[in-house]
N, C-alpha and C. Protein backbone atom coordinates (compact mmCIF):
# COMPACT_ATOMS: atom_id res chain seq x y z
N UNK A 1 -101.66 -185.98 -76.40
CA UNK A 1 -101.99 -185.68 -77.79
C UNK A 1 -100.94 -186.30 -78.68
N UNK A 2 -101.20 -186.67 -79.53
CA UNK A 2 -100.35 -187.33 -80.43
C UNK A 2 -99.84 -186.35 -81.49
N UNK A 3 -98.74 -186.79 -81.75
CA UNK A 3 -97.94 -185.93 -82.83
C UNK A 3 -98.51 -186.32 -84.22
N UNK A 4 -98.58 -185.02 -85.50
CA UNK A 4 -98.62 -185.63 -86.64
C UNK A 4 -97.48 -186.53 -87.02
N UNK A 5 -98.06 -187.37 -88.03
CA UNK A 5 -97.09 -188.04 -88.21
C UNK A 5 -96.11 -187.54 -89.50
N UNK A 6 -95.20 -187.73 -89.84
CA UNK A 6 -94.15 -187.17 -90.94
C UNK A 6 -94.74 -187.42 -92.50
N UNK A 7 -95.36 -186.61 -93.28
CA UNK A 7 -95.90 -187.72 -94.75
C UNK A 7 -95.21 -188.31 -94.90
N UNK A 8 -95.41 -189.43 -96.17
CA UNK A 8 -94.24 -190.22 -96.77
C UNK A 8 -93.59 -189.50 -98.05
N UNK A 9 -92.00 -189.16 -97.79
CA UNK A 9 -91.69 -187.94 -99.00
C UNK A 9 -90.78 -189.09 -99.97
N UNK A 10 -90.68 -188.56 -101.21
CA UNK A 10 -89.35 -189.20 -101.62
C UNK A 10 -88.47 -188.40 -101.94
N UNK A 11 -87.24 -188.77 -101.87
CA UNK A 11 -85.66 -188.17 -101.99
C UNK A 11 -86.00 -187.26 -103.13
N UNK A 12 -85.16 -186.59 -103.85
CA UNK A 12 -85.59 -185.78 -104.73
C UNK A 12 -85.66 -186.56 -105.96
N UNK A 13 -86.29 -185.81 -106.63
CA UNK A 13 -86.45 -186.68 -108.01
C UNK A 13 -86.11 -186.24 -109.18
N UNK A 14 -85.14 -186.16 -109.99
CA UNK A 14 -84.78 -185.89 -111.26
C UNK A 14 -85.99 -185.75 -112.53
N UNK A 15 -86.08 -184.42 -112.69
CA UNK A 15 -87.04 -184.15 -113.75
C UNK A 15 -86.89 -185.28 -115.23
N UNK A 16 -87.61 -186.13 -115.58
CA UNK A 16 -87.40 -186.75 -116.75
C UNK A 16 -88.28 -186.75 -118.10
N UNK A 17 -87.77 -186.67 -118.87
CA UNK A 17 -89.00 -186.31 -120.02
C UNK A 17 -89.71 -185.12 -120.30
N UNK A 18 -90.63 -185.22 -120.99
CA UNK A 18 -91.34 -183.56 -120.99
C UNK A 18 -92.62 -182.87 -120.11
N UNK A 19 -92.47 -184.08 -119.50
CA UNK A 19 -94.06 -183.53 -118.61
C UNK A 19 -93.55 -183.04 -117.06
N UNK A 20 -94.18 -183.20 -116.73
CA UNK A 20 -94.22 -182.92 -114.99
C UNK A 20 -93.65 -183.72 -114.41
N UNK A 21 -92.57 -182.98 -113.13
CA UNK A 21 -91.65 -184.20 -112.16
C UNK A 21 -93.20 -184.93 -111.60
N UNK A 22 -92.51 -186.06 -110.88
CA UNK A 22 -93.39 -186.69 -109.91
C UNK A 22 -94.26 -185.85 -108.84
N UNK A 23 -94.63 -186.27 -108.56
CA UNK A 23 -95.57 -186.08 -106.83
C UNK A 23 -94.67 -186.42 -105.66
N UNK A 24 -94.47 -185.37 -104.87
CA UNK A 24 -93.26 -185.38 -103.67
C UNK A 24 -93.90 -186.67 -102.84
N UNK A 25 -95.09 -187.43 -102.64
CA UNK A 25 -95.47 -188.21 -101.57
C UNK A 25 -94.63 -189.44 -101.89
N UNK A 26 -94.41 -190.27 -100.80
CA UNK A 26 -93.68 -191.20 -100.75
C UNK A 26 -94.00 -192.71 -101.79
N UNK A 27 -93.52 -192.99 -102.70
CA UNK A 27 -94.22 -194.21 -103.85
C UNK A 27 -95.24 -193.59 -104.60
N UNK A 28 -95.33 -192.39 -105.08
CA UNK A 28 -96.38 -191.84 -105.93
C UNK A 28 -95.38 -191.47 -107.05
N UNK A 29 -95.84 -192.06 -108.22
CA UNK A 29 -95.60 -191.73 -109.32
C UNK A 29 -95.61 -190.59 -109.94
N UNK A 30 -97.21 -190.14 -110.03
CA UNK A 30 -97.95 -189.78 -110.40
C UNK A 30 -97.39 -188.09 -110.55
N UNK A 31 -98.14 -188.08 -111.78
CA UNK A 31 -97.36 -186.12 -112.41
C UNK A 31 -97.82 -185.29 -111.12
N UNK A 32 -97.32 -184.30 -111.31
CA UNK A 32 -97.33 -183.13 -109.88
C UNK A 32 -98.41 -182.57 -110.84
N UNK A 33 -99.39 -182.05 -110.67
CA UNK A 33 -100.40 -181.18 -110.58
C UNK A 33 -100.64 -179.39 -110.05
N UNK A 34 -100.13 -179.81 -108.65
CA UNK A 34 -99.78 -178.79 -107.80
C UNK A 34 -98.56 -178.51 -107.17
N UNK A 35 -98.39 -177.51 -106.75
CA UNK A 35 -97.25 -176.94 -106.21
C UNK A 35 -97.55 -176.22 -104.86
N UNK A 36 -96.87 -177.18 -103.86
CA UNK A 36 -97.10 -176.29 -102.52
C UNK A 36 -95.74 -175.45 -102.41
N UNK A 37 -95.95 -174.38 -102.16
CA UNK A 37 -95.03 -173.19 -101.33
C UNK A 37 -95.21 -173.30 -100.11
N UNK A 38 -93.78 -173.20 -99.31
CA UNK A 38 -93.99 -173.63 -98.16
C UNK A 38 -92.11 -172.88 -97.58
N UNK A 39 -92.05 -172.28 -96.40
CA UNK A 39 -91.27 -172.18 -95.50
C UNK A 39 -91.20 -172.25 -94.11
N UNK A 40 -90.19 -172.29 -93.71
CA UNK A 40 -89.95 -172.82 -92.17
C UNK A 40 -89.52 -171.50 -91.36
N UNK A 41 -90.15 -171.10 -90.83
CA UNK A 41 -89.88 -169.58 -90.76
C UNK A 41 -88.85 -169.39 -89.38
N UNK A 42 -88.69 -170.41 -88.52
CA UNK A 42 -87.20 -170.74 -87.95
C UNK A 42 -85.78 -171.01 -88.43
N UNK A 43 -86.45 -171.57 -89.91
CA UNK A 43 -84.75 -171.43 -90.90
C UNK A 43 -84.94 -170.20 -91.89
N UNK A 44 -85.73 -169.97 -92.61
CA UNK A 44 -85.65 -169.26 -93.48
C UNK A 44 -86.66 -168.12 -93.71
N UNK A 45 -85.70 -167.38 -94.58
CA UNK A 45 -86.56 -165.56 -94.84
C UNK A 45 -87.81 -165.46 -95.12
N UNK A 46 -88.39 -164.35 -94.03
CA UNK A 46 -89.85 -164.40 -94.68
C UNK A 46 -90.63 -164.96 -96.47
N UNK A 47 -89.44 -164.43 -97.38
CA UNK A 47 -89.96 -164.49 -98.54
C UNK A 47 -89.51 -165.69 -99.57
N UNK A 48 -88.56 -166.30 -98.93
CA UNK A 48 -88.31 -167.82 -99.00
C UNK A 48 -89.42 -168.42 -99.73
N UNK A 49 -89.13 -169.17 -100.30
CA UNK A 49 -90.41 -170.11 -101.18
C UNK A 49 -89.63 -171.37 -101.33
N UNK A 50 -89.85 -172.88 -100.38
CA UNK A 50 -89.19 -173.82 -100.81
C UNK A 50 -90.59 -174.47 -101.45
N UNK A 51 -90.47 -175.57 -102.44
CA UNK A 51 -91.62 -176.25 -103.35
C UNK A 51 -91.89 -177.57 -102.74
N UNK A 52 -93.39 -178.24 -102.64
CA UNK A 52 -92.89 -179.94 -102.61
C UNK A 52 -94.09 -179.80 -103.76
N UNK A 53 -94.32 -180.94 -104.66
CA UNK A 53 -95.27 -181.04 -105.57
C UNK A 53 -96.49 -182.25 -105.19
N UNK A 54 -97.42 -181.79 -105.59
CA UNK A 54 -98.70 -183.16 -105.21
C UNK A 54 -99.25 -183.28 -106.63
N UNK A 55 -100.03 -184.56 -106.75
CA UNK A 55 -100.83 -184.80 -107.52
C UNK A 55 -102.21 -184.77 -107.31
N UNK A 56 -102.90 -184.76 -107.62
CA UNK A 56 -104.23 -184.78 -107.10
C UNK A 56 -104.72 -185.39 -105.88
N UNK A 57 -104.43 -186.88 -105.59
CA UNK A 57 -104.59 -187.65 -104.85
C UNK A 57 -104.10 -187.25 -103.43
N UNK A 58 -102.63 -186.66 -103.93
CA UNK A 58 -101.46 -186.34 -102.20
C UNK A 58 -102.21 -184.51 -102.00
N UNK A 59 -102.52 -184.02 -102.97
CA UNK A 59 -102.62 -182.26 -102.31
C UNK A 59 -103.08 -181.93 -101.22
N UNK A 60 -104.14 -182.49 -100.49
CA UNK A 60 -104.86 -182.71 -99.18
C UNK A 60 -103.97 -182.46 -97.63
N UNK A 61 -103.44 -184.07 -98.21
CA UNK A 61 -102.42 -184.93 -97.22
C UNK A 61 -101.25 -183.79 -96.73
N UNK A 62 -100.08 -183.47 -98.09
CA UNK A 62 -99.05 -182.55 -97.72
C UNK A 62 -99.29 -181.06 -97.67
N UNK A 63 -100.69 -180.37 -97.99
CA UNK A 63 -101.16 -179.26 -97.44
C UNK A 63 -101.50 -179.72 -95.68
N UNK A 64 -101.82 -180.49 -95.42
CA UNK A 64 -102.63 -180.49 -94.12
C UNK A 64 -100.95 -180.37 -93.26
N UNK A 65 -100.29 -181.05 -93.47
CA UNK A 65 -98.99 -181.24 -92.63
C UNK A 65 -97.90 -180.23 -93.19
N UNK A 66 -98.11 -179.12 -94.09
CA UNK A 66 -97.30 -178.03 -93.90
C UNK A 66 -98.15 -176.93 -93.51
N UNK A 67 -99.73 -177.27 -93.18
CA UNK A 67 -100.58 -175.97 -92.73
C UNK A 67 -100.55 -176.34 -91.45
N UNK A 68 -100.32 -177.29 -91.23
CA UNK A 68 -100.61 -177.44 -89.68
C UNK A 68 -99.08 -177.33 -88.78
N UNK A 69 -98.34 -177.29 -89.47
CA UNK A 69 -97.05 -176.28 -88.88
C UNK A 69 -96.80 -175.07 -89.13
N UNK A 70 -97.75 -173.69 -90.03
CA UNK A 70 -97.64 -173.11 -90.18
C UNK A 70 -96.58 -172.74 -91.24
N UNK A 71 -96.21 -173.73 -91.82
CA UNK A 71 -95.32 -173.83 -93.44
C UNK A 71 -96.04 -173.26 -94.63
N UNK A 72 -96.97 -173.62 -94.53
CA UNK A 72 -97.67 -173.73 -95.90
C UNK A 72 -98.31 -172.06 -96.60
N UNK A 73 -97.66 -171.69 -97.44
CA UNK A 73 -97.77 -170.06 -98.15
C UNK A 73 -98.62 -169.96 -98.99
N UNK A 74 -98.26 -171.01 -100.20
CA UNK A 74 -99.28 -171.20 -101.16
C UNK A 74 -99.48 -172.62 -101.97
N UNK A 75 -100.83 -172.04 -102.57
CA UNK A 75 -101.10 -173.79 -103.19
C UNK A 75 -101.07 -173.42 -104.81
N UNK A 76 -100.57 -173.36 -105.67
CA UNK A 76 -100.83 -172.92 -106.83
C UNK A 76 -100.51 -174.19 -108.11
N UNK A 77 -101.86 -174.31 -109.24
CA UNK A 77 -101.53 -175.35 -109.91
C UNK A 77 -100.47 -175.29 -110.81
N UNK A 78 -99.61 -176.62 -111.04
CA UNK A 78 -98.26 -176.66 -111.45
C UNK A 78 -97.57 -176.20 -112.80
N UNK A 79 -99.20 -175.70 -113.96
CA UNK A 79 -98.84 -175.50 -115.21
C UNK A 79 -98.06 -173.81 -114.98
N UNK A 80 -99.52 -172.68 -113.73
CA UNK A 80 -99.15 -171.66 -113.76
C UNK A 80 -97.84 -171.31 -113.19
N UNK A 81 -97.54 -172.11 -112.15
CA UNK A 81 -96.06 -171.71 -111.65
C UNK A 81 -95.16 -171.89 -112.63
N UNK A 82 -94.62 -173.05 -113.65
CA UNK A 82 -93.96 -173.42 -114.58
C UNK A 82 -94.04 -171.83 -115.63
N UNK A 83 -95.38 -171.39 -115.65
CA UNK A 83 -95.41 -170.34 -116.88
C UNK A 83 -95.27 -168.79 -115.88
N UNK A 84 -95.26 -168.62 -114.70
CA UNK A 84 -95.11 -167.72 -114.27
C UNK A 84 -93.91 -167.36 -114.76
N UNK A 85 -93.38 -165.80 -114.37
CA UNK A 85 -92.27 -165.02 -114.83
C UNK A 85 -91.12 -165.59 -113.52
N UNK A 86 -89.93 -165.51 -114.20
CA UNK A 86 -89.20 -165.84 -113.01
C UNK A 86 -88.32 -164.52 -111.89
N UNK A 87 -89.24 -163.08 -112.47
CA UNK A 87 -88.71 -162.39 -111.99
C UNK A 87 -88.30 -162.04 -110.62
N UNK A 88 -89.42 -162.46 -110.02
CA UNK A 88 -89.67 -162.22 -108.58
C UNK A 88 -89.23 -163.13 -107.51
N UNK A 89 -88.65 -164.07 -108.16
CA UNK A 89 -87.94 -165.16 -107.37
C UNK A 89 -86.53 -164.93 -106.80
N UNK A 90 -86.50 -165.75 -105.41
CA UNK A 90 -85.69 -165.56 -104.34
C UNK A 90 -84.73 -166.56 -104.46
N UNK A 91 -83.23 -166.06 -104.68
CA UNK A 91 -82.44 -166.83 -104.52
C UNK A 91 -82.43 -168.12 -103.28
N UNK A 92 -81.98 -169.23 -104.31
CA UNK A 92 -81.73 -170.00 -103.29
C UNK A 92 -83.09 -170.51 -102.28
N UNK A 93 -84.44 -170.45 -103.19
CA UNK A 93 -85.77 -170.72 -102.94
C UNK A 93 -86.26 -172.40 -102.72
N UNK A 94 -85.21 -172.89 -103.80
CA UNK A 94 -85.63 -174.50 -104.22
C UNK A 94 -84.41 -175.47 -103.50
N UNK A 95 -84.96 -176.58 -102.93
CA UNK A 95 -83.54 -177.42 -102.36
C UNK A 95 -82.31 -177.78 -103.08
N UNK A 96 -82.34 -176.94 -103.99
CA UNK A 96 -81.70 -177.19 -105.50
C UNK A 96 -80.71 -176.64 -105.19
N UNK A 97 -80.57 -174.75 -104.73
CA UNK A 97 -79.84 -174.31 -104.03
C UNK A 97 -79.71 -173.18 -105.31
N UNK A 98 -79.86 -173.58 -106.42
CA UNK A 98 -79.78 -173.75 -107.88
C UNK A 98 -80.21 -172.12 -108.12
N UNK A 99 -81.16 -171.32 -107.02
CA UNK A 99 -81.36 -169.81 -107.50
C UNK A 99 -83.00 -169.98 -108.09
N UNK A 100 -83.32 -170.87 -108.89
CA UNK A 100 -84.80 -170.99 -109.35
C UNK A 100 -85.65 -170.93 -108.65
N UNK A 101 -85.81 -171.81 -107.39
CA UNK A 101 -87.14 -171.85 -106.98
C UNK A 101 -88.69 -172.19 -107.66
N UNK A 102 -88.37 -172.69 -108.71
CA UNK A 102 -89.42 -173.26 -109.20
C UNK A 102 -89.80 -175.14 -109.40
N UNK A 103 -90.83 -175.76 -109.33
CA UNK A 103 -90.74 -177.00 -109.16
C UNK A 103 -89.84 -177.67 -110.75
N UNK A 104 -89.97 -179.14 -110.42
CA UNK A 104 -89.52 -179.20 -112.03
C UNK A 104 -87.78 -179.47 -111.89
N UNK A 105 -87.28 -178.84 -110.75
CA UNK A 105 -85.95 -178.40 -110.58
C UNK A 105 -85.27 -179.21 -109.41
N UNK A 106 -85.69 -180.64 -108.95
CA UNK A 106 -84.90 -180.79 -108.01
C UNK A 106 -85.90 -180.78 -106.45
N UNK A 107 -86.64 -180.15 -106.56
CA UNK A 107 -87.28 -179.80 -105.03
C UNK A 107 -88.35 -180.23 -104.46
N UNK A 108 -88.36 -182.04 -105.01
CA UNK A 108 -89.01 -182.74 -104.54
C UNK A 108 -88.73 -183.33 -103.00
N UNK A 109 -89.53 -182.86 -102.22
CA UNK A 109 -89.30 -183.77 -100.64
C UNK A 109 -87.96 -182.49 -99.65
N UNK A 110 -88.48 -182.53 -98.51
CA UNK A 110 -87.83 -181.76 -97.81
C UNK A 110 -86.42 -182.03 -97.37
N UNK A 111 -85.43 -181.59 -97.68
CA UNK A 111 -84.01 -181.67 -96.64
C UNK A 111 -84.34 -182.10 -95.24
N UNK A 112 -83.49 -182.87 -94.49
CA UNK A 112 -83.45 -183.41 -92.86
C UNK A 112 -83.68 -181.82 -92.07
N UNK A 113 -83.02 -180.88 -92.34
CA UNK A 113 -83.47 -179.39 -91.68
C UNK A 113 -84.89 -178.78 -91.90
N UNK A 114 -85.41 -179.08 -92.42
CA UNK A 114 -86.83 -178.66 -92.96
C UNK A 114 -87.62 -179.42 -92.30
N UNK A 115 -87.51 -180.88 -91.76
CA UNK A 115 -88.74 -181.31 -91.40
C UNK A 115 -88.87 -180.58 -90.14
């Protein structure tokens, strides 16, 4: 059986301007749309929430390869997470390290421990 293969991610990406970071897939420009929630439940706490972002085109692709490791928590579109409350958030959620856990922040594409 063959292994999935790794998506194509990019390094993180510095939020620029007023709209939406990029799309975590590898050479995609394109505004994030969505927001996958996703943990590795061999590194981190049940309630952990690390982010990668898709655009329309990638949401498929990097849902299929964090559902199919059992990563994948939630899919939620990128305006409501941005406007959600930040109450309920888990330190140290986003690769940011930063305490937010929200996209927007740094937490484009997984750390070498995460894949």
């Amino acid at each position: 059986m063959n292994a999935p293969q790794d998506p194509p991610l990019l390094p993180r990406a510095e939020r620029s301007g007023d709209g939406p970071p990029p799309c975590s897939a590898k050479g995609c420009r394109a505004p994030a749309v969505w927001v996958l929630a996703w943990n590795n439940p061999k590194l981190h706490t049940p309630e952990r929430r690390k982010t990668w972002l898709a655009c329309e085109e990638h949401r498929e692709h990097l849902s299929s390869f964090l559902g199919v490791r059992g990563f994948l928590k939630d899919v939620v579109p990128f305006a409501d997470w941005e406007s959600a409350p930040a109450d309920g958030e888990t330190a140290g959620a986003g690769d940011g390290g930063d305490g937010g856990g929200r996209a927007g922040r740094g937490e484009n594409g997984p750390s070498a421990a995460d894949r």
